[in-house]
N, C-alpha and C. Protein backbone atom coordinates (compact mmCIF):
# COMPACT_ATOMS: atom_id res chain seq x y z
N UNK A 1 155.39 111.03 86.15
CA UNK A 1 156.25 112.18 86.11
C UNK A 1 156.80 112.40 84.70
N UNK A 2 157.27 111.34 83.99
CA UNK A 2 157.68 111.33 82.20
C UNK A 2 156.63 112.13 81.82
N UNK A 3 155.61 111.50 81.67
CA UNK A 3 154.47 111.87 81.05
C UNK A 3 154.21 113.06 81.74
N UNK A 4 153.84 113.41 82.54
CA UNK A 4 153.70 115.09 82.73
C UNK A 4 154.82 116.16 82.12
N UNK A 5 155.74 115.68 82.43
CA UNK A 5 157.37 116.71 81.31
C UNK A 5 157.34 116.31 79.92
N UNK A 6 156.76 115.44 79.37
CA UNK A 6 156.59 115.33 78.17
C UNK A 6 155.90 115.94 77.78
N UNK A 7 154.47 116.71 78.41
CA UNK A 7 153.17 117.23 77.83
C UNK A 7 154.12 118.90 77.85
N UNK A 8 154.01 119.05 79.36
CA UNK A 8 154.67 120.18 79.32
C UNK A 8 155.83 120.74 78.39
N UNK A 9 156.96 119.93 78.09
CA UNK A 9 157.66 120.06 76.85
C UNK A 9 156.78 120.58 75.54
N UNK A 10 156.10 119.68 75.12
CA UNK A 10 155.39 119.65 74.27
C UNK A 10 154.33 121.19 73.74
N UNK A 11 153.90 121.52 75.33
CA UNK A 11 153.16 122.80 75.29
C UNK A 11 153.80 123.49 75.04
N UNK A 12 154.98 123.78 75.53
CA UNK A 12 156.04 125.14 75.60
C UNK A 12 156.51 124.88 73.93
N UNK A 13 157.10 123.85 73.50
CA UNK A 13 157.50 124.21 72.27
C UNK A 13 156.36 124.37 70.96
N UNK A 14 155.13 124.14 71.07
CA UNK A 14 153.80 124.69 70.27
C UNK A 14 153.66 126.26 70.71
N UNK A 15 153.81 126.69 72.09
CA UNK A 15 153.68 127.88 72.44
C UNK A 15 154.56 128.67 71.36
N UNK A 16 156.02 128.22 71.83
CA UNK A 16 157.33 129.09 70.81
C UNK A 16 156.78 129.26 70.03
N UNK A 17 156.38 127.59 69.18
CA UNK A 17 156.01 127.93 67.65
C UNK A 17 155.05 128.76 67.63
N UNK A 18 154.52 129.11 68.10
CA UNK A 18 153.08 129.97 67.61
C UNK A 18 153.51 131.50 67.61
N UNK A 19 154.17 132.00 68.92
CA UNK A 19 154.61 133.08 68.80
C UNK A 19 155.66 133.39 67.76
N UNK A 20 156.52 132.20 67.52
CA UNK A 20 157.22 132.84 66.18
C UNK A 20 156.29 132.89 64.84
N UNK A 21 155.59 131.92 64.62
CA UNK A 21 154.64 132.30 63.64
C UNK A 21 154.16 133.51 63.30
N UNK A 22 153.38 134.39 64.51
CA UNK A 22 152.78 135.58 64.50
C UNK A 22 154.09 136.42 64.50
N UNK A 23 154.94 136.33 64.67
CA UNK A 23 156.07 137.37 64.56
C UNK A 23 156.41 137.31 63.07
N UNK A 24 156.71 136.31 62.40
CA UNK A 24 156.95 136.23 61.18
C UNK A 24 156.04 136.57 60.16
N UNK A 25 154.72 136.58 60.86
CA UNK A 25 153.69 137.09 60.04
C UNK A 25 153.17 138.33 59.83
N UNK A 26 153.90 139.02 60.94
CA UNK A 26 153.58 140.38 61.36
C UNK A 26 154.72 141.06 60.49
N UNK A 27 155.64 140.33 60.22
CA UNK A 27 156.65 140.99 59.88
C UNK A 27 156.96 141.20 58.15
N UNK A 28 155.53 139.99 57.59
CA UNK A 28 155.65 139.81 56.48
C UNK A 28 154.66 140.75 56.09
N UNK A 29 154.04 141.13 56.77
CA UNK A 29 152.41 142.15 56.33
C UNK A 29 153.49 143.62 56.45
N UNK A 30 154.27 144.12 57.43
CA UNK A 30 155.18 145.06 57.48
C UNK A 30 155.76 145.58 56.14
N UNK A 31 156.58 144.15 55.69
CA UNK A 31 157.13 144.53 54.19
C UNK A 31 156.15 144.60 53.18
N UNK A 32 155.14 144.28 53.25
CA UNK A 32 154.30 144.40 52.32
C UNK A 32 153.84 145.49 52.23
N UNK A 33 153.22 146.13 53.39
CA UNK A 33 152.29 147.37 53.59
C UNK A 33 152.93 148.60 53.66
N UNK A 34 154.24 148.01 54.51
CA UNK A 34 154.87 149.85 54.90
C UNK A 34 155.07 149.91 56.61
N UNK A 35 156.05 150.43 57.25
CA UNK A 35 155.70 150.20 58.59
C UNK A 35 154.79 151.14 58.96
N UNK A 36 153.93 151.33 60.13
CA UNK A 36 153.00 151.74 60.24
C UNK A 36 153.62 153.69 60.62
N UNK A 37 154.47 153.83 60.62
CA UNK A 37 154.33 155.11 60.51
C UNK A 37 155.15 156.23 58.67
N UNK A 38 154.76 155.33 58.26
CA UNK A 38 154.73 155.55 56.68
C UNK A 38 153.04 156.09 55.99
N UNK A 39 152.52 156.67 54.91
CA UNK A 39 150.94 156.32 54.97
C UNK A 39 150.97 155.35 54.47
N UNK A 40 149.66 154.91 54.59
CA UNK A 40 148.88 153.73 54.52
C UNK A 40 149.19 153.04 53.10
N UNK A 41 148.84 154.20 51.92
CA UNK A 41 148.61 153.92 50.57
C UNK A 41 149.94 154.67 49.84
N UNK A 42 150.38 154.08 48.49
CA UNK A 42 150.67 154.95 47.31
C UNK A 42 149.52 155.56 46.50
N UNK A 43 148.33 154.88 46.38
CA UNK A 43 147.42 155.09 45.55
C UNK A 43 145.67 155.06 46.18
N UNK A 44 144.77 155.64 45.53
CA UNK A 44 143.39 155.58 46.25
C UNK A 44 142.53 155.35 45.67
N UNK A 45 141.54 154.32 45.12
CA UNK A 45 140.33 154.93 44.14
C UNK A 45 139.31 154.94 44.71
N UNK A 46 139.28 156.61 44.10
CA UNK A 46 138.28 157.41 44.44
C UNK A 46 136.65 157.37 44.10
N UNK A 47 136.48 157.32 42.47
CA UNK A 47 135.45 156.84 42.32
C UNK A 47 135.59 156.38 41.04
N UNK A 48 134.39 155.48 40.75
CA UNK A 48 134.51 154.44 39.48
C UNK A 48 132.76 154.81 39.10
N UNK A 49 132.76 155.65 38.11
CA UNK A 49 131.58 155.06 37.49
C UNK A 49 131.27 155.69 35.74
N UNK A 50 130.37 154.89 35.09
CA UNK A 50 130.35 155.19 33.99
C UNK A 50 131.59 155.17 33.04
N UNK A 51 132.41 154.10 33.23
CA UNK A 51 134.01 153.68 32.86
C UNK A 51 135.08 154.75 32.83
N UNK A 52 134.68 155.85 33.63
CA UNK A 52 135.93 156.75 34.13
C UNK A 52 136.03 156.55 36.04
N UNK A 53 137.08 156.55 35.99
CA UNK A 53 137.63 156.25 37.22
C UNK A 53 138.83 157.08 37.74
N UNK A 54 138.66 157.84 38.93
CA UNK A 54 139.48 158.71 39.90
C UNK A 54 139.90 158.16 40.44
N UNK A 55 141.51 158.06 40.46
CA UNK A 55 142.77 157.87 41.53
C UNK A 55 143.36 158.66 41.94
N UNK A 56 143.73 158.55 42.95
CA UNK A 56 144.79 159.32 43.58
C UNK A 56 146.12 158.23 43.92
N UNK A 57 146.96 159.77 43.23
CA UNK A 57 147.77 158.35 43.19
C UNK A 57 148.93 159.72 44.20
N UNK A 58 150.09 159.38 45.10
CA UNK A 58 150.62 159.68 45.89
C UNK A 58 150.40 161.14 46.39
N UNK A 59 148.65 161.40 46.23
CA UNK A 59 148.78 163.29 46.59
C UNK A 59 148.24 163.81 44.95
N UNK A 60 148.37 163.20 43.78
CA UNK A 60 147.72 163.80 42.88
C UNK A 60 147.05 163.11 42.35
N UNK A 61 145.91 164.15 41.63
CA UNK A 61 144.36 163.32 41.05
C UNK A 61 144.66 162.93 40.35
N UNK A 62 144.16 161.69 39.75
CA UNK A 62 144.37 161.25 38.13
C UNK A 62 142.53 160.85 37.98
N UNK A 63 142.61 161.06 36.55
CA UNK A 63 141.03 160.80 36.00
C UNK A 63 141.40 160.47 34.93
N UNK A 64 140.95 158.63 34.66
CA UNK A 64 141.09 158.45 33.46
C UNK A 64 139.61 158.72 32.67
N UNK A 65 139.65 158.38 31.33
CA UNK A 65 138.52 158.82 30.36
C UNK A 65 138.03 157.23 29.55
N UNK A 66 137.12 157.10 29.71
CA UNK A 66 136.10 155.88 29.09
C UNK A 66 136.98 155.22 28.02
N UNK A 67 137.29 153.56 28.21
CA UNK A 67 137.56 152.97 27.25
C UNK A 67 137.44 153.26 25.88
N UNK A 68 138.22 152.49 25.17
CA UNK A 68 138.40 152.89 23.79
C UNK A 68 137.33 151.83 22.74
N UNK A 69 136.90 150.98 23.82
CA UNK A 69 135.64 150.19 23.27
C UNK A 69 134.39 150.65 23.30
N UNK A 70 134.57 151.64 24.20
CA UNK A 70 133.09 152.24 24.22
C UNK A 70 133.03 153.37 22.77
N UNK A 71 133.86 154.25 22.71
CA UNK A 71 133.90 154.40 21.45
C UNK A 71 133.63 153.97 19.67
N UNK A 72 133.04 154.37 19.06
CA UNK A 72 132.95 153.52 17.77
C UNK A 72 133.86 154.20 16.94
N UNK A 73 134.77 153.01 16.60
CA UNK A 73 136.17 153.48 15.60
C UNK A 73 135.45 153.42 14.08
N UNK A 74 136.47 154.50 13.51
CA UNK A 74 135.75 154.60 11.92
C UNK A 74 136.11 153.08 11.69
N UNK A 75 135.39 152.78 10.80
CA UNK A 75 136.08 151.66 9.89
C UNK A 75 136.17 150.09 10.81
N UNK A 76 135.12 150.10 11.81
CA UNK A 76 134.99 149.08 12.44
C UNK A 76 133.41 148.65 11.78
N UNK A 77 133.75 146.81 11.97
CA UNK A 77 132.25 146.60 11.21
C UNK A 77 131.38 146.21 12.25
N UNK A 78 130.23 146.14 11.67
CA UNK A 78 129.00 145.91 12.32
C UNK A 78 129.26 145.00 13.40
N UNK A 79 129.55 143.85 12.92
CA UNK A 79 129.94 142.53 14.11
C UNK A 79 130.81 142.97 14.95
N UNK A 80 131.66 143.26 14.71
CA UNK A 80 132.67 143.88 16.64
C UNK A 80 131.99 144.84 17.14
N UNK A 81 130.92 145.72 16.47
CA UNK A 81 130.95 146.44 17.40
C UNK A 81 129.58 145.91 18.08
N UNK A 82 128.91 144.76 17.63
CA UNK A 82 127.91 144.24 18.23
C UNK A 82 128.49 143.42 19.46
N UNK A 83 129.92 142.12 18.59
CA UNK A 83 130.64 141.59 20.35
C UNK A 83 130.95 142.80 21.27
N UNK A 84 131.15 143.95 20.91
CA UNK A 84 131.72 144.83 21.71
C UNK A 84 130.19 144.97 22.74
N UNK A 85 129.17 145.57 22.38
CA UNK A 85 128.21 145.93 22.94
C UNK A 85 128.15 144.59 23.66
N UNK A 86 127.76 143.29 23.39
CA UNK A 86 127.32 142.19 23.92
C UNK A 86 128.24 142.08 25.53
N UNK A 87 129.34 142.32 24.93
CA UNK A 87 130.56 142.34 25.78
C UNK A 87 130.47 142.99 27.23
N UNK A 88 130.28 144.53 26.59
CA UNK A 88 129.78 145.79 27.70
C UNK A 88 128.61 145.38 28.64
N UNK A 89 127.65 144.76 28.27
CA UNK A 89 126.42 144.77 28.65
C UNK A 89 126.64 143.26 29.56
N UNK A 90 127.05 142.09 29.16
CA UNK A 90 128.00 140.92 30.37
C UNK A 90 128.47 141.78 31.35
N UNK A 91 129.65 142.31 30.75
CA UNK A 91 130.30 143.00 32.24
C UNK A 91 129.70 143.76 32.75
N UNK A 92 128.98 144.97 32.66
CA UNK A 92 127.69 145.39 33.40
C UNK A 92 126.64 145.10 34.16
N UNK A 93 126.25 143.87 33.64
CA UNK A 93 125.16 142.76 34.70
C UNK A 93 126.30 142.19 35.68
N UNK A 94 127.02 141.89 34.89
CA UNK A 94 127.45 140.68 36.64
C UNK A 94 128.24 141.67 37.10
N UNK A 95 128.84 142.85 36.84
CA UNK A 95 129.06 143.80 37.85
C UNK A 95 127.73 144.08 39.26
N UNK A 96 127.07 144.33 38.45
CA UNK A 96 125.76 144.95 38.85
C UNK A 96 124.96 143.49 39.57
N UNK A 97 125.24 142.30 39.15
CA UNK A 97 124.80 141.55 40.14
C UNK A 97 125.54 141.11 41.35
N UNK A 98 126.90 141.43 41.24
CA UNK A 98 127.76 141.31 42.11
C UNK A 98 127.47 141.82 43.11
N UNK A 99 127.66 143.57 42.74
CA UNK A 99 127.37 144.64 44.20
C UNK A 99 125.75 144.49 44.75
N UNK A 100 125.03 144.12 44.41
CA UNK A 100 124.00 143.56 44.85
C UNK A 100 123.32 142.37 45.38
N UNK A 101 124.75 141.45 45.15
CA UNK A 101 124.59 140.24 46.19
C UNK A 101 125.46 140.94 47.36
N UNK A 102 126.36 141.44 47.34
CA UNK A 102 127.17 141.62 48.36
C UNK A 102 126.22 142.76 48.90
N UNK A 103 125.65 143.80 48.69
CA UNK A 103 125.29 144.25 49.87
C UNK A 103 123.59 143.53 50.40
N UNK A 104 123.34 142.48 49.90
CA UNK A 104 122.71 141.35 50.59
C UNK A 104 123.08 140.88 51.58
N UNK A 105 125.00 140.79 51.40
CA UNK A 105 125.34 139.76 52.14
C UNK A 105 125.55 140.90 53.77
């Protein structure tokens, strides 16, 4: 009889714990996100390519315009703008191998 009210004890207070867990967790995604009848987002991106990228950011468009590395500044020498290219062309492959493992996966 111990031993059976001990288990049972035991269940009921793992039960509590669990349900307070998910309450506390629910409640922490709440403050984070927004309650659910708020929207979803402040911000959206829309599209990314060729290093300009569309957001929306609360209801208005934003479009930014191509890095300032992609550009060649007067009076920059040969060597940066070669790390620069070397640079571009890294982040481009493993971009580009990225989205192509993942839609593998």
């Amino acid at each position: 009889m111990k031993l059976a009210a001990k288990f049972f004890l035991l269940v009921g207070v793992l039960f509590v714990g669990i349900l307070c867990g998910i309450n506390l967790a629910e409640k922490g995604i709440q403050r984070i996100e927004g309650a659910s009848d708020q929207p979803v987002k402040g911000f959206y991106i829309k599209k990314v390519e060729n290093g300009s990228i569309e957001v929306e950011v609360l209801g208005k468009q934003v479009v930014s315009e191509p890095a300032l590395s992609e550009a060649r500044m007067v009076g920059e020498s040969w060597i940066s703008h070669t790390g620069n290219r070397i640079r571009t062309w890294v982040v481009t492959t493993t971009r580009n191998m990225m989205e192509w493992l993942m839609d593998k996966l």
